[in-house]
C-alpha atoms as a PDB file:
ATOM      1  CA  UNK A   1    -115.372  20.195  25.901  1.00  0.00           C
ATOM      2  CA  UNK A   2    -117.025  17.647  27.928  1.00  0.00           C
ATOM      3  CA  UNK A   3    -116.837  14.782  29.843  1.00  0.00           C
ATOM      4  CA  UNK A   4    -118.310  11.083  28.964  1.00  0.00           C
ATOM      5  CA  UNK A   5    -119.001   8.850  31.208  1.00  0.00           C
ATOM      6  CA  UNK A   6    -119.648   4.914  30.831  1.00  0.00           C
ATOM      7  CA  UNK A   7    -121.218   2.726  33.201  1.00  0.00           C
ATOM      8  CA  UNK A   8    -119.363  -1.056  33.175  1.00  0.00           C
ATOM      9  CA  UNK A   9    -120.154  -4.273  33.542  1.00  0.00           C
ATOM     10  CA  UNK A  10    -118.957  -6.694  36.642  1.00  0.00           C
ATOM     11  CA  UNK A  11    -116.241  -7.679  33.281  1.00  0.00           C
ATOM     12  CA  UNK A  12    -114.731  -4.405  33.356  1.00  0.00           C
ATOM     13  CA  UNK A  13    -116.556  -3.891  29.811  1.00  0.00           C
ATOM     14  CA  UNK A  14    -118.070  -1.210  28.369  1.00  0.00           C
ATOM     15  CA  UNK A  15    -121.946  -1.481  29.414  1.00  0.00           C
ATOM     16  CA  UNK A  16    -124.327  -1.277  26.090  1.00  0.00           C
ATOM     17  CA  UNK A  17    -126.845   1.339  25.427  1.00  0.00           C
ATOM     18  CA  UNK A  18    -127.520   4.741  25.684  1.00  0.00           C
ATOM     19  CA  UNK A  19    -128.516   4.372  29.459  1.00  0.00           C
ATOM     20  CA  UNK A  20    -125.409   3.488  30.502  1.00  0.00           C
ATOM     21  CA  UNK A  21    -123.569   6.953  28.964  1.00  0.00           C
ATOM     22  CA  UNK A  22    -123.450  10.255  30.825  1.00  0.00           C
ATOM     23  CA  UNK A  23    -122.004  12.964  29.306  1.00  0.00           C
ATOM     24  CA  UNK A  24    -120.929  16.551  31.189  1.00  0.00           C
ATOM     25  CA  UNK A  25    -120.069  19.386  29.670  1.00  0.00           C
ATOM     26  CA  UNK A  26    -117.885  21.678  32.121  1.00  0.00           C
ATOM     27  CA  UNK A  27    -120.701  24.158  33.669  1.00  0.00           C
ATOM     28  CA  UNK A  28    -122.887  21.340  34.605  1.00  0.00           C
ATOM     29  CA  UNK A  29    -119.944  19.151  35.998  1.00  0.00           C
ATOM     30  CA  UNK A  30    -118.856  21.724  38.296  1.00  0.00           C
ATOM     31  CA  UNK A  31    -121.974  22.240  39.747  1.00  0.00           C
ATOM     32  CA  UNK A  32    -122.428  18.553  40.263  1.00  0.00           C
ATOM     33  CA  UNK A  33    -118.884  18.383  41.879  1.00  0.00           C
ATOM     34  CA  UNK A  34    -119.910  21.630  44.063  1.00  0.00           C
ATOM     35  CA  UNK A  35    -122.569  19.411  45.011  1.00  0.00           C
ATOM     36  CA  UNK A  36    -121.459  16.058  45.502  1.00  0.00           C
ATOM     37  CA  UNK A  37    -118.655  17.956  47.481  1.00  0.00           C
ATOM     38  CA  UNK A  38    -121.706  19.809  49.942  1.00  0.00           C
ATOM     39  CA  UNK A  39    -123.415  16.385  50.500  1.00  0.00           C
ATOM     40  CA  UNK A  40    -119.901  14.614  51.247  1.00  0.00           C
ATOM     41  CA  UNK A  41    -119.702  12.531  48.714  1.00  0.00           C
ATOM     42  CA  UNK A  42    -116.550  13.432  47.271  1.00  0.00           C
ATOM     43  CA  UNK A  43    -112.778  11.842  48.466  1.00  0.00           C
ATOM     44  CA  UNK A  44    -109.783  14.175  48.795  1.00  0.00           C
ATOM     45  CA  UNK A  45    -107.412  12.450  47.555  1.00  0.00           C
ATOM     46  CA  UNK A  46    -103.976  13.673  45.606  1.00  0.00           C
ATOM     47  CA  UNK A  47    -104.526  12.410  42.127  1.00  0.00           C
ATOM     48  CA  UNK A  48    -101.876   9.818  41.622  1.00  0.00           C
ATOM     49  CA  UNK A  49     -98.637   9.730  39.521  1.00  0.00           C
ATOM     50  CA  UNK A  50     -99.247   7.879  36.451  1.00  0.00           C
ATOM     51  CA  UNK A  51     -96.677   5.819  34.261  1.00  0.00           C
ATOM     52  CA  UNK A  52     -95.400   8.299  31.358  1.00  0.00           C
ATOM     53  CA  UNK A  53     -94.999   6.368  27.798  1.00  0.00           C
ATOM     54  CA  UNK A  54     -90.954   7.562  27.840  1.00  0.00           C
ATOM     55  CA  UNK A  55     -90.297   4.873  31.194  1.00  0.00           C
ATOM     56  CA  UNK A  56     -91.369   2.388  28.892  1.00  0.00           C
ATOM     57  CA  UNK A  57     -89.208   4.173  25.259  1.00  0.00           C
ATOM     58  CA  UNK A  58     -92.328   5.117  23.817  1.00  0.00           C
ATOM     59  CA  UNK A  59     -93.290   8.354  22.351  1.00  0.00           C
ATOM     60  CA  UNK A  60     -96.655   9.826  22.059  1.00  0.00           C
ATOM     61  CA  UNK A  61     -96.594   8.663  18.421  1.00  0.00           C
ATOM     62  CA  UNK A  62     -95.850   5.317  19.385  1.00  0.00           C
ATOM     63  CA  UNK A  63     -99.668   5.745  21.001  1.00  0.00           C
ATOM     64  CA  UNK A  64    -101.123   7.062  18.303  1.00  0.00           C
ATOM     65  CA  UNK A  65    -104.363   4.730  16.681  1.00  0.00           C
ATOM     66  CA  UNK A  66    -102.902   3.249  13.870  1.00  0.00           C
ATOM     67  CA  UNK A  67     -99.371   3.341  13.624  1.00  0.00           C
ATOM     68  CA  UNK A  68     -97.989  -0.406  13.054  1.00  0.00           C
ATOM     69  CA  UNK A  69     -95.402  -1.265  15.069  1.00  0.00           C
ATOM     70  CA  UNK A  70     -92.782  -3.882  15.401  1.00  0.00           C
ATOM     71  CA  UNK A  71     -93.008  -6.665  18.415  1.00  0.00           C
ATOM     72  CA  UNK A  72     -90.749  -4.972  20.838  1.00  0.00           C
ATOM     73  CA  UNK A  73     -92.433  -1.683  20.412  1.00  0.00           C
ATOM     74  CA  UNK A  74     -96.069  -3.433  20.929  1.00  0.00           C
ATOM     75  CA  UNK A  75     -95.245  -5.135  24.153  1.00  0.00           C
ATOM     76  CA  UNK A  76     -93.805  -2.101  25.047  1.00  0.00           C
ATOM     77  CA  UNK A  77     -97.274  -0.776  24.479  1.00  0.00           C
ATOM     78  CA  UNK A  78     -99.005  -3.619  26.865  1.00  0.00           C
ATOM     79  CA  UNK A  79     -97.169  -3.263  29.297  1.00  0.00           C
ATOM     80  CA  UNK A  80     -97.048   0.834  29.521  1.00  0.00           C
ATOM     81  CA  UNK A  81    -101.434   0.255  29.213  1.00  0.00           C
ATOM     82  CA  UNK A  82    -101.305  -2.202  31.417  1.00  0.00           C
ATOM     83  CA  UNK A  83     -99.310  -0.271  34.484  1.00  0.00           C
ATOM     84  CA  UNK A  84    -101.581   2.994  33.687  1.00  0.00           C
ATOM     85  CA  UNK A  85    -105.031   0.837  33.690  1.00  0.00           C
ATOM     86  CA  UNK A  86    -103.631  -0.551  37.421  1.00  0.00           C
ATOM     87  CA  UNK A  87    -103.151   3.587  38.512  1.00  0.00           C
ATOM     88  CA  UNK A  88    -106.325   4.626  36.657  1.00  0.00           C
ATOM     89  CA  UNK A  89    -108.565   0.858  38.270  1.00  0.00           C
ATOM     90  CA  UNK A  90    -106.952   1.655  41.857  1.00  0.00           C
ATOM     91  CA  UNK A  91    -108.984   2.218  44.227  1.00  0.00           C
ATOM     92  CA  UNK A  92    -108.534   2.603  48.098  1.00  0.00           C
ATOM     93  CA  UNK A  93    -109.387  -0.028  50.241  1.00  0.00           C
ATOM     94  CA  UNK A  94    -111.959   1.587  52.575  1.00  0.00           C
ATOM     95  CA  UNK A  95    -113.787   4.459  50.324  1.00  0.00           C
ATOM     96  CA  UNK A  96    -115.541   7.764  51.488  1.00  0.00           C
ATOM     97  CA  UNK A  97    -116.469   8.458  48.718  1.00  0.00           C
ATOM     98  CA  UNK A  98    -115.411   9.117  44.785  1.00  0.00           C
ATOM     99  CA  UNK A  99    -112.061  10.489  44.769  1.00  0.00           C
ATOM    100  CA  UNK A 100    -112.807  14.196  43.512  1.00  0.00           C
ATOM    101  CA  UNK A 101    -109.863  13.350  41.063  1.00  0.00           C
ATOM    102  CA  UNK A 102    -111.698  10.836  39.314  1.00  0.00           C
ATOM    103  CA  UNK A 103    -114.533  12.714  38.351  1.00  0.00           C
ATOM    104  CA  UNK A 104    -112.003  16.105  37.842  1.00  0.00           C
ATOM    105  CA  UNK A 105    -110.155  14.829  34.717  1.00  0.00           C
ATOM    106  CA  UNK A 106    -111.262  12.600  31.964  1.00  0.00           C
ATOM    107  CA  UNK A 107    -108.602  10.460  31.674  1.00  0.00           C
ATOM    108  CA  UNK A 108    -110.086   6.744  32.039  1.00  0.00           C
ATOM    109  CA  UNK A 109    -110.320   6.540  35.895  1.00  0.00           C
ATOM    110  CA  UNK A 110    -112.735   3.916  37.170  1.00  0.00           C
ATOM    111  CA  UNK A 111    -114.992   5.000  39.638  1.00  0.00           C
ATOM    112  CA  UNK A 112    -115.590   1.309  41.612  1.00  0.00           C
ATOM    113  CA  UNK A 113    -118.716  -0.060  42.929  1.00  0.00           C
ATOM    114  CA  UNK A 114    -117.783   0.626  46.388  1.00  0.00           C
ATOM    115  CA  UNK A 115    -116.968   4.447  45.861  1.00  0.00           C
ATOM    116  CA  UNK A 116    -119.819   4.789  44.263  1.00  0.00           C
ATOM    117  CA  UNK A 117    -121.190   3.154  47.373  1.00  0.00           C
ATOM    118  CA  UNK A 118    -119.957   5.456  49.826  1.00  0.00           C
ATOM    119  CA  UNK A 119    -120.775   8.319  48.109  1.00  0.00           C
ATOM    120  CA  UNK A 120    -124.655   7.147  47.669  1.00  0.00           C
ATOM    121  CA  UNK A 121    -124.277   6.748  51.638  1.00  0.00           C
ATOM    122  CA  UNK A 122    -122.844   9.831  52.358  1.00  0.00           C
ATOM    123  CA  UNK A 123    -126.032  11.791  50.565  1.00  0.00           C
ATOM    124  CA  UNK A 124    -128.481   9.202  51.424  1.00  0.00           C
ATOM    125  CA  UNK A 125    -127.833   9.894  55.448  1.00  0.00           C
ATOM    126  CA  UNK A 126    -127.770  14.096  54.773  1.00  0.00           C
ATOM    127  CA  UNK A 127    -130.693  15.328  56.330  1.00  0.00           C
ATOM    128  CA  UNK A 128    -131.521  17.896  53.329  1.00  0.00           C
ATOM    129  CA  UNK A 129    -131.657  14.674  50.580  1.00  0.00           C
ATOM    130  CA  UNK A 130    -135.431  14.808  50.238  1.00  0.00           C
ATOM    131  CA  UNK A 131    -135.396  17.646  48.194  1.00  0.00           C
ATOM    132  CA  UNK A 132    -132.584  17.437  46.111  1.00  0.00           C
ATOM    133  CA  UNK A 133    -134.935  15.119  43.354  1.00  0.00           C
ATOM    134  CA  UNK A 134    -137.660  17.142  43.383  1.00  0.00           C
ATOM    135  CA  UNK A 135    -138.438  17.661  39.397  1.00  0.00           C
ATOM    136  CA  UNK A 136    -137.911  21.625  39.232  1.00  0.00           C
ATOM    137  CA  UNK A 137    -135.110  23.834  37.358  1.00  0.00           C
ATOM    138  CA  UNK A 138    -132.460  21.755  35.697  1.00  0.00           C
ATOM    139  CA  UNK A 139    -132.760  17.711  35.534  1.00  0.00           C
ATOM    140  CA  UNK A 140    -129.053  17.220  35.871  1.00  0.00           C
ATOM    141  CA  UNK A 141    -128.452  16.559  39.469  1.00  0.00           C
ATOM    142  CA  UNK A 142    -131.462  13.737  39.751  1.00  0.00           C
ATOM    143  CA  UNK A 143    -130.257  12.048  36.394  1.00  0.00           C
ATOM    144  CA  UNK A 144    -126.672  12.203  37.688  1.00  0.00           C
ATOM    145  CA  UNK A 145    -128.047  10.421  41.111  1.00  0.00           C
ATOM    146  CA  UNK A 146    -130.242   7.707  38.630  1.00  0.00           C
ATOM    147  CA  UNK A 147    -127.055   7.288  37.020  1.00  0.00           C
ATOM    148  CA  UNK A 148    -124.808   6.895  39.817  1.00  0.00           C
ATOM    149  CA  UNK A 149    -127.157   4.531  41.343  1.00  0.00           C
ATOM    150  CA  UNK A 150    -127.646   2.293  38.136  1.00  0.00           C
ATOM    151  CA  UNK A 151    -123.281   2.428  38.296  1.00  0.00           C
ATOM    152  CA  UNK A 152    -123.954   1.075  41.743  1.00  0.00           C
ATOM    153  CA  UNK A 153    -126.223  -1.985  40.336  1.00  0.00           C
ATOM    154  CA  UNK A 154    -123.257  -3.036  37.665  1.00  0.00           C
ATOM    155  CA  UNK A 155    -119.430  -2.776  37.697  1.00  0.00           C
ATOM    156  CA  UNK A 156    -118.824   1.062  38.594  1.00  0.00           C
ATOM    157  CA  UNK A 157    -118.114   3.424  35.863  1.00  0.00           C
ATOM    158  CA  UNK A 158    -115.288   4.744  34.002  1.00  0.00           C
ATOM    159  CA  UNK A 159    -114.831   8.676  32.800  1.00  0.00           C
ATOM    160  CA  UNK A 160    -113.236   9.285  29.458  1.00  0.00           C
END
């Protein structure tokens, strides 16, 4: 199982091109948690009670790609996506960092410009940075920084 990861655009849209995908698979993430955590770039924050498709009289069919639906049932639809995309786009107003939660489950959060912001700070200003690039052992960590930074340049970046 892994994790993908999509840089967007100031649009909220999916950025094109392969430059602008990350993808995890579990070991690796963890170890780039464990480190974003050590360099203090990480957010504690509870992850946040999302909108279940029953408050709205849907069923986890009723979600299912491909199923046609009658009008009631697809506003139904918009407006359960809509109040989940406002939990999963929230974002506090004054960030630390990249709530841990976000980059934890692979559920659609968006990881905004300015979390990514204050996370870049956070190791930026650590005084053991300089060598965290250095091209030895695994690439991960200094492609996940590229990444994050190239997030940082557009409109954040969303984990699925």
């Amino acid at each position: 199982m892994g994790y993908d990861i999509y840089i967007q655009t100031p649009n909220g849209r999916r950025a094109e091109g392969e430059e602008n995908h990350f993808r995890f698979e579990v070991a690796p993430r963890l170890r780039a948690l464990d480190t974003m955590s050590h360099f203090g770039m990480l957010a504690e924050l509870p992850y946040p009670s999302i909108p279940l498709p029953s408050a709205y009289g849907l069923t986890d069919r009723d979600l299912e790609p491909g199923v046609k639906h009658d009008l009631n049932t697809t506003n139904r639809i918009a407006e359960y996506t809509c109040a989940y995309r406002a939990v999963m786009d929230a974002a506090e107003p004054k960030p630390t960092g990249i709530p841990r939660y976000k980059l934890e489950y692979n559920d659609g959060s968006l990881v905004t410009v300015t979390e990514i912001t204050a996370a870049l700070t956070a190791y930026e200003a650590h005084p053991r940075v300089a060598i965290t690039e250095v091209p030895m052992g695994d690439p991960t960590w200094r492609l996940w920084i590229a990444f994050l930074r190239r997030a940082k340049a557009h409109g954040g970046l969303r984990t699925h």
